[in-house]
Protein backbone atom coordinates (compact mmCIF):
# COMPACT_ATOMS: atom_id res chain seq x y z
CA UNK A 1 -12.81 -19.33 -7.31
CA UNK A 2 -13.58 -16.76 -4.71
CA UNK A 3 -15.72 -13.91 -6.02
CA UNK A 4 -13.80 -10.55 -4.39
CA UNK A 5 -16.00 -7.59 -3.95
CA UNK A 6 -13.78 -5.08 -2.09
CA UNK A 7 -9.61 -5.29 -3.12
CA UNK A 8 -7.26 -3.29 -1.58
CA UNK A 9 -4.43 -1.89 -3.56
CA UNK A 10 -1.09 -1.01 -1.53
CA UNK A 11 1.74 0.52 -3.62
CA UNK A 12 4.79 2.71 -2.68
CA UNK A 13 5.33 5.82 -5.03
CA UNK A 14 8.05 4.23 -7.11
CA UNK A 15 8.25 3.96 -10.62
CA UNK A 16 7.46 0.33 -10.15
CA UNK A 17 3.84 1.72 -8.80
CA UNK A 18 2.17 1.34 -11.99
CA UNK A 19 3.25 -2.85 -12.55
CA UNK A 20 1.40 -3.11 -9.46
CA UNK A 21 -1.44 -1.21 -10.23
CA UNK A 22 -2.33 -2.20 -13.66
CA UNK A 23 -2.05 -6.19 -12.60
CA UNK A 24 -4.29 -4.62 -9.61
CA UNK A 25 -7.11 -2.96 -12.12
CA UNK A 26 -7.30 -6.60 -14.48
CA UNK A 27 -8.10 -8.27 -11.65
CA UNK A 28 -10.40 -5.13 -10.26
CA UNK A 29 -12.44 -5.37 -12.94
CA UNK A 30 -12.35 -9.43 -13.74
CA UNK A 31 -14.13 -9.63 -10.12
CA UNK A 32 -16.07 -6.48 -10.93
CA UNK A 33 -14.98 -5.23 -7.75
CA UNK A 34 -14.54 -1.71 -6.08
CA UNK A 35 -10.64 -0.95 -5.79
CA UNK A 36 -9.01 1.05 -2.86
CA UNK A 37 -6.16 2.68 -3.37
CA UNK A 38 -3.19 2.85 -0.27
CA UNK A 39 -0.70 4.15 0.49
CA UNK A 40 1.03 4.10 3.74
CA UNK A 41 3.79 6.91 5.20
CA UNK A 42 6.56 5.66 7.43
CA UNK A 43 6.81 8.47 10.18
CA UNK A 44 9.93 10.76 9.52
CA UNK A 45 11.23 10.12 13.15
CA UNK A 46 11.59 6.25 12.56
CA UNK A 47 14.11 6.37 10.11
CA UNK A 48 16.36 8.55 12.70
CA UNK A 49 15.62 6.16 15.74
CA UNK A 50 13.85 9.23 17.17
CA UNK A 51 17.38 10.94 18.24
CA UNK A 52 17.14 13.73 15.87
CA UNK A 53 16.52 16.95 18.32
CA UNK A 54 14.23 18.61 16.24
CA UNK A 55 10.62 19.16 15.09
CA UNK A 56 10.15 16.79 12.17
CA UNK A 57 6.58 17.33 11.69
CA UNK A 58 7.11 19.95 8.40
CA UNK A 59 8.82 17.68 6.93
CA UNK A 60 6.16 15.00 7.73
CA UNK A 61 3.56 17.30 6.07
CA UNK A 62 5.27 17.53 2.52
CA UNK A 63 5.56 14.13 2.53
CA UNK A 64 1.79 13.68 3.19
CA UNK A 65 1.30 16.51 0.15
CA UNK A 66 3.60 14.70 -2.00
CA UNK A 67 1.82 11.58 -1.34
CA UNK A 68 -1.31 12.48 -1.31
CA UNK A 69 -0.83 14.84 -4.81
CA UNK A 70 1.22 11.39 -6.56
CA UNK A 71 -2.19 9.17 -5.21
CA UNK A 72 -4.59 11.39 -6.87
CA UNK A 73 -2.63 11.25 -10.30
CA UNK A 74 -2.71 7.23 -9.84
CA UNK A 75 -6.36 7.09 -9.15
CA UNK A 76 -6.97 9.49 -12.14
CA UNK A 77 -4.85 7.75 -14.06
CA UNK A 78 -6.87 4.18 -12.85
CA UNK A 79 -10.41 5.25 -12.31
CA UNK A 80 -10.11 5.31 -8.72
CA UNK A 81 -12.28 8.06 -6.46
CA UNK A 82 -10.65 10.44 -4.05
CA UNK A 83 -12.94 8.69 -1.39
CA UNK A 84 -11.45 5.28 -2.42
CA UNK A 85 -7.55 6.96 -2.07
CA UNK A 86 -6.01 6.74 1.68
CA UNK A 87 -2.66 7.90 2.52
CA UNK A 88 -1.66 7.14 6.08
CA UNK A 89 0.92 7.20 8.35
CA UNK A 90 2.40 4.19 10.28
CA UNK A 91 4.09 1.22 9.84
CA UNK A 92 2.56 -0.45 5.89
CA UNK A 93 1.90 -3.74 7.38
CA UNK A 94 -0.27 -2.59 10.49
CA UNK A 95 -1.70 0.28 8.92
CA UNK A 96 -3.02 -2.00 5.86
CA UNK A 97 -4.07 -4.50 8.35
CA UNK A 98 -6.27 -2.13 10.12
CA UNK A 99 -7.84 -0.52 6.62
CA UNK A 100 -8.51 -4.33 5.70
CA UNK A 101 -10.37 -4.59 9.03
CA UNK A 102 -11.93 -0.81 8.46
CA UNK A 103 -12.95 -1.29 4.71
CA UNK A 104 -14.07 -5.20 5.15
CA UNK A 105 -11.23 -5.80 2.20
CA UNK A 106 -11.99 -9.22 0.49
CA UNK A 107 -8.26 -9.25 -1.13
CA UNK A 108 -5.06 -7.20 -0.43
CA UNK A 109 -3.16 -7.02 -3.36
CA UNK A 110 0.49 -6.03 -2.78
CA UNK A 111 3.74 -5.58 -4.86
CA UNK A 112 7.45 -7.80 -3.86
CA UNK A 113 10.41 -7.30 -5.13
CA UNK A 114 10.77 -11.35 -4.70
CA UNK A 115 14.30 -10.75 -2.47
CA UNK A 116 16.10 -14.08 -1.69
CA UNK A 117 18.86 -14.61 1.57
CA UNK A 118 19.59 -11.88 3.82
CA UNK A 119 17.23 -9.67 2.53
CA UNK A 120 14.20 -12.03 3.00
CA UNK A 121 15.25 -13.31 6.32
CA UNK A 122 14.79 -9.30 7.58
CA UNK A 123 11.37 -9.57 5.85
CA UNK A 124 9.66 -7.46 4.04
CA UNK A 125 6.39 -5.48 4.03
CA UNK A 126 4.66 -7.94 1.69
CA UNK A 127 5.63 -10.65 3.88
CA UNK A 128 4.78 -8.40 7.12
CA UNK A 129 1.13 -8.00 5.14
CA UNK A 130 0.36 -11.48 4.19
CA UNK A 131 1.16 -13.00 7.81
CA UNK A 132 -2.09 -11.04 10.17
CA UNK A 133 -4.32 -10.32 7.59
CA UNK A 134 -7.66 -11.63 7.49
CA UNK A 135 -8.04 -11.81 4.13
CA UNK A 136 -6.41 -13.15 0.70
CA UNK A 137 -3.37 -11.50 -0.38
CA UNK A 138 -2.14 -11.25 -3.73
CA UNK A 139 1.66 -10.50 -4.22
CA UNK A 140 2.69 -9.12 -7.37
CA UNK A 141 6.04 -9.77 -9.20
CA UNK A 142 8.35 -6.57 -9.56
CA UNK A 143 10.11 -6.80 -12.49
């Protein structure tokens, strides 16, 4: 078995965030490993196409705050430094690609909502993570 040294944790700020994160820790601390804790924005003006005719970026902000607030509480919560907490902005799977790259991540650990037909034909971002990164990913089971 691999020995992981650096795991990177992505989670959305659901209420399914902590079935992510405490499979996330057990494995953390099985491997004795440090854990980094993601979480990635999707820029306000995708969701409109970019056709909305106005300045977006306030909005953008809270979301950051909001994010960035609901991260801290999570790595409290988990043991996780503020240095080892990103929030960024971008699309999750290219965004966690790069921090894998940035951080020299050893295992990406990642929750799915296990979605079957239509759904996983459109793909989804744990399938958009696990296909271009150059590590292991581990996809955990949303109940």
């Amino acid at each position: 078995m691999p020995t992981y040294k650096r795991m990177l944790v992505a989670i959305d700020l659901t209420e399914e965030a902590p079935q992510v994160l405490d499979k996330a820790k057990a494995v953390c601390d099985a491997h004795g490993a440090k854990l980094i804790l993601v979480h990635v924005i999707e820029p306000v003006g995708y969701a409109y196409g970019g056709d909305i005719p106005m300045d977006l970026s306030e909005l953008q902000d809270q979301l950051d705050k909001a994010a960035r607030e609901q991260l801290g509480k999570y790595g409290e919560q988990y043991g996780i430094s503020k240095e080892d907490q990103v929030v960024t902005i971008g699309r999750p799977e290219s965004e966690i690609h790069r921090i894998v790259k940035e951080q020299q991540i050893d295992l990406t650990i990642v929750g799915s909502h296990g979605r079957k037909g239509f759904q996983l034909l459109l793909g989804s971002t744990a399938n958009g993570v696990l296909h271009g990164t150059e590590c292991d990913v581990l996809a955990i089971r949303i109940k």
